[in-house]
N, C-alpha and C. Protein backbone atom coordinates (compact mmCIF):
# COMPACT_ATOMS: atom_id res chain seq x y z
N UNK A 1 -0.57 1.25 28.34
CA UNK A 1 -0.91 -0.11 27.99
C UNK A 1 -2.21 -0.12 27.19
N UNK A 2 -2.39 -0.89 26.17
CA UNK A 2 -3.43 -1.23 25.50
C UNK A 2 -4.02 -2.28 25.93
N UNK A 3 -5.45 -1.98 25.93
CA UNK A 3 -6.62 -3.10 25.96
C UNK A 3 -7.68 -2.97 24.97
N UNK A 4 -8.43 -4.01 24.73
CA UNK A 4 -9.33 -4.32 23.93
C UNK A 4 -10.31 -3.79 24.55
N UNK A 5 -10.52 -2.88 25.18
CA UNK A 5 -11.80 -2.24 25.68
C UNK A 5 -11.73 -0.76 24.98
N UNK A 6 -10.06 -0.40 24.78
CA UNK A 6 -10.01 1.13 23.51
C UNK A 6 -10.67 1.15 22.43
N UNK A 7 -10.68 -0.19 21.86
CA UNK A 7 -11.42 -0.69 20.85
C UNK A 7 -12.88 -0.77 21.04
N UNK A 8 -13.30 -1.05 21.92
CA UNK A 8 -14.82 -1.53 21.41
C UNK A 8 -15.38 0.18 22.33
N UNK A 9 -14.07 0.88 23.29
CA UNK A 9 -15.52 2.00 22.95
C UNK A 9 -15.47 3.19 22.16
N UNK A 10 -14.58 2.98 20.88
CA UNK A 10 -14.79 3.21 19.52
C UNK A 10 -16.19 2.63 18.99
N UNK A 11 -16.35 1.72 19.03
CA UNK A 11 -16.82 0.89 18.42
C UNK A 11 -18.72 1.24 18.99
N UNK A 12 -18.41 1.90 20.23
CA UNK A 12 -19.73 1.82 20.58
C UNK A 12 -20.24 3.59 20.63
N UNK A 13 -19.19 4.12 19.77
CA UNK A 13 -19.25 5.22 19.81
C UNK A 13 -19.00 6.26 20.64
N UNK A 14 -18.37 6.23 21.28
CA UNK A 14 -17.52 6.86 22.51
C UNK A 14 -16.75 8.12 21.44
N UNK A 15 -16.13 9.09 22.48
CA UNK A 15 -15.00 10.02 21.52
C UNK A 15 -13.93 9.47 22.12
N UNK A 16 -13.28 9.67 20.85
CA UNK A 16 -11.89 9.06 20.70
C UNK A 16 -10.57 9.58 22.13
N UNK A 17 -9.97 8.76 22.61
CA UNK A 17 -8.84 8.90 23.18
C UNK A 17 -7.78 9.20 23.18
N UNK A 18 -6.74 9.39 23.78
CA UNK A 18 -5.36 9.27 23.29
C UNK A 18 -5.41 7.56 23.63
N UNK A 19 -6.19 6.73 24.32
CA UNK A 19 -5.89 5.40 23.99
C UNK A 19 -6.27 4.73 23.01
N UNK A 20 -7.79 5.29 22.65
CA UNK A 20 -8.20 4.36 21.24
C UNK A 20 -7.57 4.65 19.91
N UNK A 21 -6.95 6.21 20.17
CA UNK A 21 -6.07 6.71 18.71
C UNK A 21 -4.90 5.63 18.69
N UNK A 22 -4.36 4.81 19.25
CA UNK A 22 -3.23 4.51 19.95
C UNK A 22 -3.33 2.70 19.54
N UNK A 23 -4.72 2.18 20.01
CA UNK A 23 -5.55 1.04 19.57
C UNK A 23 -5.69 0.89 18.18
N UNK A 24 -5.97 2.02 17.31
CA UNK A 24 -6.68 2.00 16.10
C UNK A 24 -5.04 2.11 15.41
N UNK A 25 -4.29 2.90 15.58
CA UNK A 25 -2.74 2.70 14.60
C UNK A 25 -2.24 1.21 14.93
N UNK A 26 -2.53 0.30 16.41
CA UNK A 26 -1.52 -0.95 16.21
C UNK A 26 -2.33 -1.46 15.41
N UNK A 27 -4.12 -1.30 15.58
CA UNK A 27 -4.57 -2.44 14.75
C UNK A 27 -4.18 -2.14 12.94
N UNK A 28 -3.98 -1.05 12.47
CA UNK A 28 -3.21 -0.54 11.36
C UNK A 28 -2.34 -1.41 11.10
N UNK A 29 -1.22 -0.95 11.80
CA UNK A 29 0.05 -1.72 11.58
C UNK A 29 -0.12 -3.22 11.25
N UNK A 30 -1.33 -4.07 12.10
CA UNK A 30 -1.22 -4.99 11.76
C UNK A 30 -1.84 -5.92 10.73
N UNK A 31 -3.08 -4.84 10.22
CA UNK A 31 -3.33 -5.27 9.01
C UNK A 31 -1.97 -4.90 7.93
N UNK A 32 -1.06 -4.35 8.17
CA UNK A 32 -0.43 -3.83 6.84
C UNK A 32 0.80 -4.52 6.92
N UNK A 33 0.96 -5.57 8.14
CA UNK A 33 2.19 -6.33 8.26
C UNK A 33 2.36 -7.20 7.20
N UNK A 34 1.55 -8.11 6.91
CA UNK A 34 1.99 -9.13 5.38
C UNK A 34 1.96 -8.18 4.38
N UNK A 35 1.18 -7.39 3.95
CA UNK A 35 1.64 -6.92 3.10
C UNK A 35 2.94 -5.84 2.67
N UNK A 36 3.20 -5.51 3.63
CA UNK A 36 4.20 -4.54 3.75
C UNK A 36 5.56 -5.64 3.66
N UNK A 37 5.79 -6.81 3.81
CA UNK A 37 6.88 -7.92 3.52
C UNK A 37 6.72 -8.59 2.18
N UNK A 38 5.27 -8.59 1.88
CA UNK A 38 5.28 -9.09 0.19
C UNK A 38 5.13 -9.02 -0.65
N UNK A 39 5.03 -7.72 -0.84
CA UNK A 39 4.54 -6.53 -1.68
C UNK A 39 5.51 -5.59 -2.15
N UNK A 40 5.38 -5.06 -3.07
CA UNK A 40 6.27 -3.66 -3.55
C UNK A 40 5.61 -2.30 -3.17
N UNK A 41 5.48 -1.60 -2.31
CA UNK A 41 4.59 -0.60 -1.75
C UNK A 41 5.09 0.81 -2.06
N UNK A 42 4.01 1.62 -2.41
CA UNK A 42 4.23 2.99 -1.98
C UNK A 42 4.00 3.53 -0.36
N UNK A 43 3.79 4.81 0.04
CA UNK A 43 3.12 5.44 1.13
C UNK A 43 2.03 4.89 1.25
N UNK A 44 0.67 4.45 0.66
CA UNK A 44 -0.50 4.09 1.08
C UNK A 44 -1.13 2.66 0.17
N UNK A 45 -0.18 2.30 -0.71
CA UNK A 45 -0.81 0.73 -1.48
C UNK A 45 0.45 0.38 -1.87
N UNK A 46 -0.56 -1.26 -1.96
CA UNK A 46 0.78 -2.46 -2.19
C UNK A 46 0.17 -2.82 -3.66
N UNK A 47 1.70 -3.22 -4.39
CA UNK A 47 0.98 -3.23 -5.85
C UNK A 47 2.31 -4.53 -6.25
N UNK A 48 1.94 -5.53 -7.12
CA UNK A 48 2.18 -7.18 -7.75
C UNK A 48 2.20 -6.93 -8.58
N UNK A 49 3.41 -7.52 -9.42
CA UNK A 49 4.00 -7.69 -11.08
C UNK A 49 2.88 -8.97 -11.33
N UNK A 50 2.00 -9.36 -10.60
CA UNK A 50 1.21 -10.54 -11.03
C UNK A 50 0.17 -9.77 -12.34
N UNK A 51 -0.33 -9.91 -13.61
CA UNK A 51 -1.43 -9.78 -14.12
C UNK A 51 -0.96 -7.99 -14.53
N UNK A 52 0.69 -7.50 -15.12
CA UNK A 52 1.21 -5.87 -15.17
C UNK A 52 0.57 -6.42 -16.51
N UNK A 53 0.84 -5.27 -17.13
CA UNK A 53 0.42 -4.78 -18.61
C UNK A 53 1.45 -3.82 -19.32
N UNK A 54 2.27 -4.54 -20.12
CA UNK A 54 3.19 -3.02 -20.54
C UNK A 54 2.69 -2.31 -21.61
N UNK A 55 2.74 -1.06 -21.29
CA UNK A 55 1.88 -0.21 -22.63
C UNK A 55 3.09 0.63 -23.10
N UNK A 56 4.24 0.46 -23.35
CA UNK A 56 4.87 1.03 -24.11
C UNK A 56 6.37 1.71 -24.22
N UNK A 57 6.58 1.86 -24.81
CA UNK A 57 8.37 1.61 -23.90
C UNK A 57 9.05 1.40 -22.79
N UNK A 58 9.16 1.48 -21.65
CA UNK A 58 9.24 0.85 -20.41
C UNK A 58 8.16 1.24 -19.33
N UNK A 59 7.16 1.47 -20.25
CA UNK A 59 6.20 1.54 -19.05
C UNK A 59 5.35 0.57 -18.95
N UNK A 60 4.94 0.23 -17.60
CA UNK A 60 3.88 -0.36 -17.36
C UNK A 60 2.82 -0.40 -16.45
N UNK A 61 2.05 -1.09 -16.48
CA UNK A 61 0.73 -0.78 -15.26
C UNK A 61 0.51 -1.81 -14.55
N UNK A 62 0.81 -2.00 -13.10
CA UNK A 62 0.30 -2.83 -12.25
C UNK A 62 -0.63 -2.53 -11.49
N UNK A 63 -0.85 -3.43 -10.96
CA UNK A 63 -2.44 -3.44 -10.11
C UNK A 63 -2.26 -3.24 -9.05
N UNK A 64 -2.65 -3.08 -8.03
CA UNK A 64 -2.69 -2.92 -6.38
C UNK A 64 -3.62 -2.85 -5.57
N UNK A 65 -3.97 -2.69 -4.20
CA UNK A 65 -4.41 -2.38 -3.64
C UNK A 65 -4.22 -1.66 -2.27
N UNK A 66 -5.60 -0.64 -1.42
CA UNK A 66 -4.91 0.15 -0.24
C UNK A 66 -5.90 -0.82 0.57
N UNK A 67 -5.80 -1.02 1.71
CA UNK A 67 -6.27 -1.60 2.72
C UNK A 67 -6.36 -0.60 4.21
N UNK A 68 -6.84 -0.79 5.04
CA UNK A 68 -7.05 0.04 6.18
C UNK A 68 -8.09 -0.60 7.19
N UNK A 69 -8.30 -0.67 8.51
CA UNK A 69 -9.10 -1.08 9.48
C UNK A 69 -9.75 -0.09 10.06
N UNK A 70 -11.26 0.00 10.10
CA UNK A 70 -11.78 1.38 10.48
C UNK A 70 -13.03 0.61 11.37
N UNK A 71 -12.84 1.11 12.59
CA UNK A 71 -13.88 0.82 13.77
C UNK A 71 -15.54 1.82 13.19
N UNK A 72 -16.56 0.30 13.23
CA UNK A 72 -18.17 1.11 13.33
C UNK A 72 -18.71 0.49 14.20
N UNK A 73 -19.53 0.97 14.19
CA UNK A 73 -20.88 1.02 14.86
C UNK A 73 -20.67 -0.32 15.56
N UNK A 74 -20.73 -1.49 16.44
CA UNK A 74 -20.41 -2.90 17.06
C UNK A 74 -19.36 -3.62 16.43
N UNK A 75 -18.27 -3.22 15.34
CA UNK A 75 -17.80 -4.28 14.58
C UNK A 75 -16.26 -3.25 14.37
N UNK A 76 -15.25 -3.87 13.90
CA UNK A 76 -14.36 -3.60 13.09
C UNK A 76 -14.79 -3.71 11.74
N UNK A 77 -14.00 -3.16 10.63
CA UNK A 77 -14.09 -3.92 9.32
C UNK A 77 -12.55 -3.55 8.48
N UNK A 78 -12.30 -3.92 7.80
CA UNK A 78 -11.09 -3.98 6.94
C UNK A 78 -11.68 -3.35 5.41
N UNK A 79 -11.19 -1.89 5.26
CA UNK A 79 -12.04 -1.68 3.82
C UNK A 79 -10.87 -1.96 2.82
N UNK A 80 -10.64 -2.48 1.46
CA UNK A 80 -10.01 -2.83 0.59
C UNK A 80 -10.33 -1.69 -0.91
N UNK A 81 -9.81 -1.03 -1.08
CA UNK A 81 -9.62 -0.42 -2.32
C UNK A 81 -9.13 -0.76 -3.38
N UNK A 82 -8.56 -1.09 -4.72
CA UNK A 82 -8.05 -1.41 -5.70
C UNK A 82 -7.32 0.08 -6.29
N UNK A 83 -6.20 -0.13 -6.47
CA UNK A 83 -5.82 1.12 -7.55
C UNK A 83 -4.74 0.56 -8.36
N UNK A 84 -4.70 1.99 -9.69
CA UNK A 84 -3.42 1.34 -10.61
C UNK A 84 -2.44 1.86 -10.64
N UNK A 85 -1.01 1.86 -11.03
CA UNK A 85 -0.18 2.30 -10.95
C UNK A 85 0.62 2.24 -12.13
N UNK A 86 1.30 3.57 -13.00
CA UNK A 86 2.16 3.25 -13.90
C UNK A 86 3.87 3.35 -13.26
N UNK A 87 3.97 2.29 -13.71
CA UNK A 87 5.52 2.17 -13.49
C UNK A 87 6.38 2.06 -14.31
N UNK A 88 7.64 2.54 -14.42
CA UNK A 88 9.43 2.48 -15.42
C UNK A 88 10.13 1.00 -14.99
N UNK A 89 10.40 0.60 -15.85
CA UNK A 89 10.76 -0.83 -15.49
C UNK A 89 12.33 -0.29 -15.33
N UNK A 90 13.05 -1.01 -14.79
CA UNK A 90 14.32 -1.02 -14.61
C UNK A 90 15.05 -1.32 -15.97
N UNK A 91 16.34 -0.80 -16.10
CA UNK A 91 17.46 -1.44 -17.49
C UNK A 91 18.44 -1.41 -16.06
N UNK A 92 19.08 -2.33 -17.17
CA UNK A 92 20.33 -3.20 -16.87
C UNK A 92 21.33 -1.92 -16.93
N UNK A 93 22.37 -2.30 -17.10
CA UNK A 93 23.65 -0.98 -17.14
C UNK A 93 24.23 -0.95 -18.36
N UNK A 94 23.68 -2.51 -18.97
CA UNK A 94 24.37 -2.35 -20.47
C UNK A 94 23.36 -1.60 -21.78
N UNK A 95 22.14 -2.17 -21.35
CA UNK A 95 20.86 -1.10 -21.94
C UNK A 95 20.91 -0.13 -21.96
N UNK A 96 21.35 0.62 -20.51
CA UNK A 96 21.35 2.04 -20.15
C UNK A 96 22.55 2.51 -20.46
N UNK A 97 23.80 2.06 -20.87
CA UNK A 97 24.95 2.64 -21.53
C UNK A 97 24.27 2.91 -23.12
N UNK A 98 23.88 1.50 -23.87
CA UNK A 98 23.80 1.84 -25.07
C UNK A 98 22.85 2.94 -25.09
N UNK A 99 21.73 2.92 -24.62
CA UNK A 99 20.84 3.91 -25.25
C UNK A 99 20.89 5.32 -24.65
N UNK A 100 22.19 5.66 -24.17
CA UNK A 100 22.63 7.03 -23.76
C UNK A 100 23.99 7.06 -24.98
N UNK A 101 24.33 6.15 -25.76
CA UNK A 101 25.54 5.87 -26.14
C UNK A 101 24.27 6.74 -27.77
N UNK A 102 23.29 6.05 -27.91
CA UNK A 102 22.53 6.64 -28.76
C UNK A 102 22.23 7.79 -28.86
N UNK A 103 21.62 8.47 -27.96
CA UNK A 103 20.99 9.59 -27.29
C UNK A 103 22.21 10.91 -27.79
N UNK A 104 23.24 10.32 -27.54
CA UNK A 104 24.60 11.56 -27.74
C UNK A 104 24.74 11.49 -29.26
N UNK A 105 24.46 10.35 -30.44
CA UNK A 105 24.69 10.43 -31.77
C UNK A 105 24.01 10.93 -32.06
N UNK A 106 22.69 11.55 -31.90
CA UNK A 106 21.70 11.67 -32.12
C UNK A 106 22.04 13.47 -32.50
């Protein structure tokens, strides 16, 4: 069972548990719950077609960010990172016929 006492004696500097290791992944999980439903995610960041940039034939660059909850010294905190990501946009099946339909005249 978890209690809020795994937490704060992280927090007060204690060594870690198999309960506070245990404390520190739910509180994980639950910073990463909205984003993990509204987001397009890899393994460690969530990244929004809001504000992409296409640089050049189907590529493009979206924005993102990694998030994480890390117990100090009296406090929790939530650290926020920013990163970028290049991405292949999707084709359709009729795009992707013709320009394999090309690719072979070629």
């Amino acid at each position: 069972m978890l209690h809020i006492n795994h937490l704060r004696q992280l927090m007060s500097g204690q060594s870690s548990t198999a309960q506070t290791a245990m404390a520190t992944n739910l509180l994980q999980l639950l910073v990463h719950q909205a984003p993990n439903q509204n987001n397009v995610h890899n393994a460690r960041a969530y990244f929004s077609q809001q504000g992409k940039r296409d640089i050049g034939g189907r590529l493009g660059l979206w924005g993102g960010f990694f998030q994480s909850a890390r117990p100090v010294f009296d406090k929790i905190i939530v650290n926020v990172d920013t990163v970028m990501a290049t991405v292949l946009s999707a084709l359709t099946g009729l795009v992707l016929m013709a320009s394999a339909r090309r690719t072979r005249e070629l």
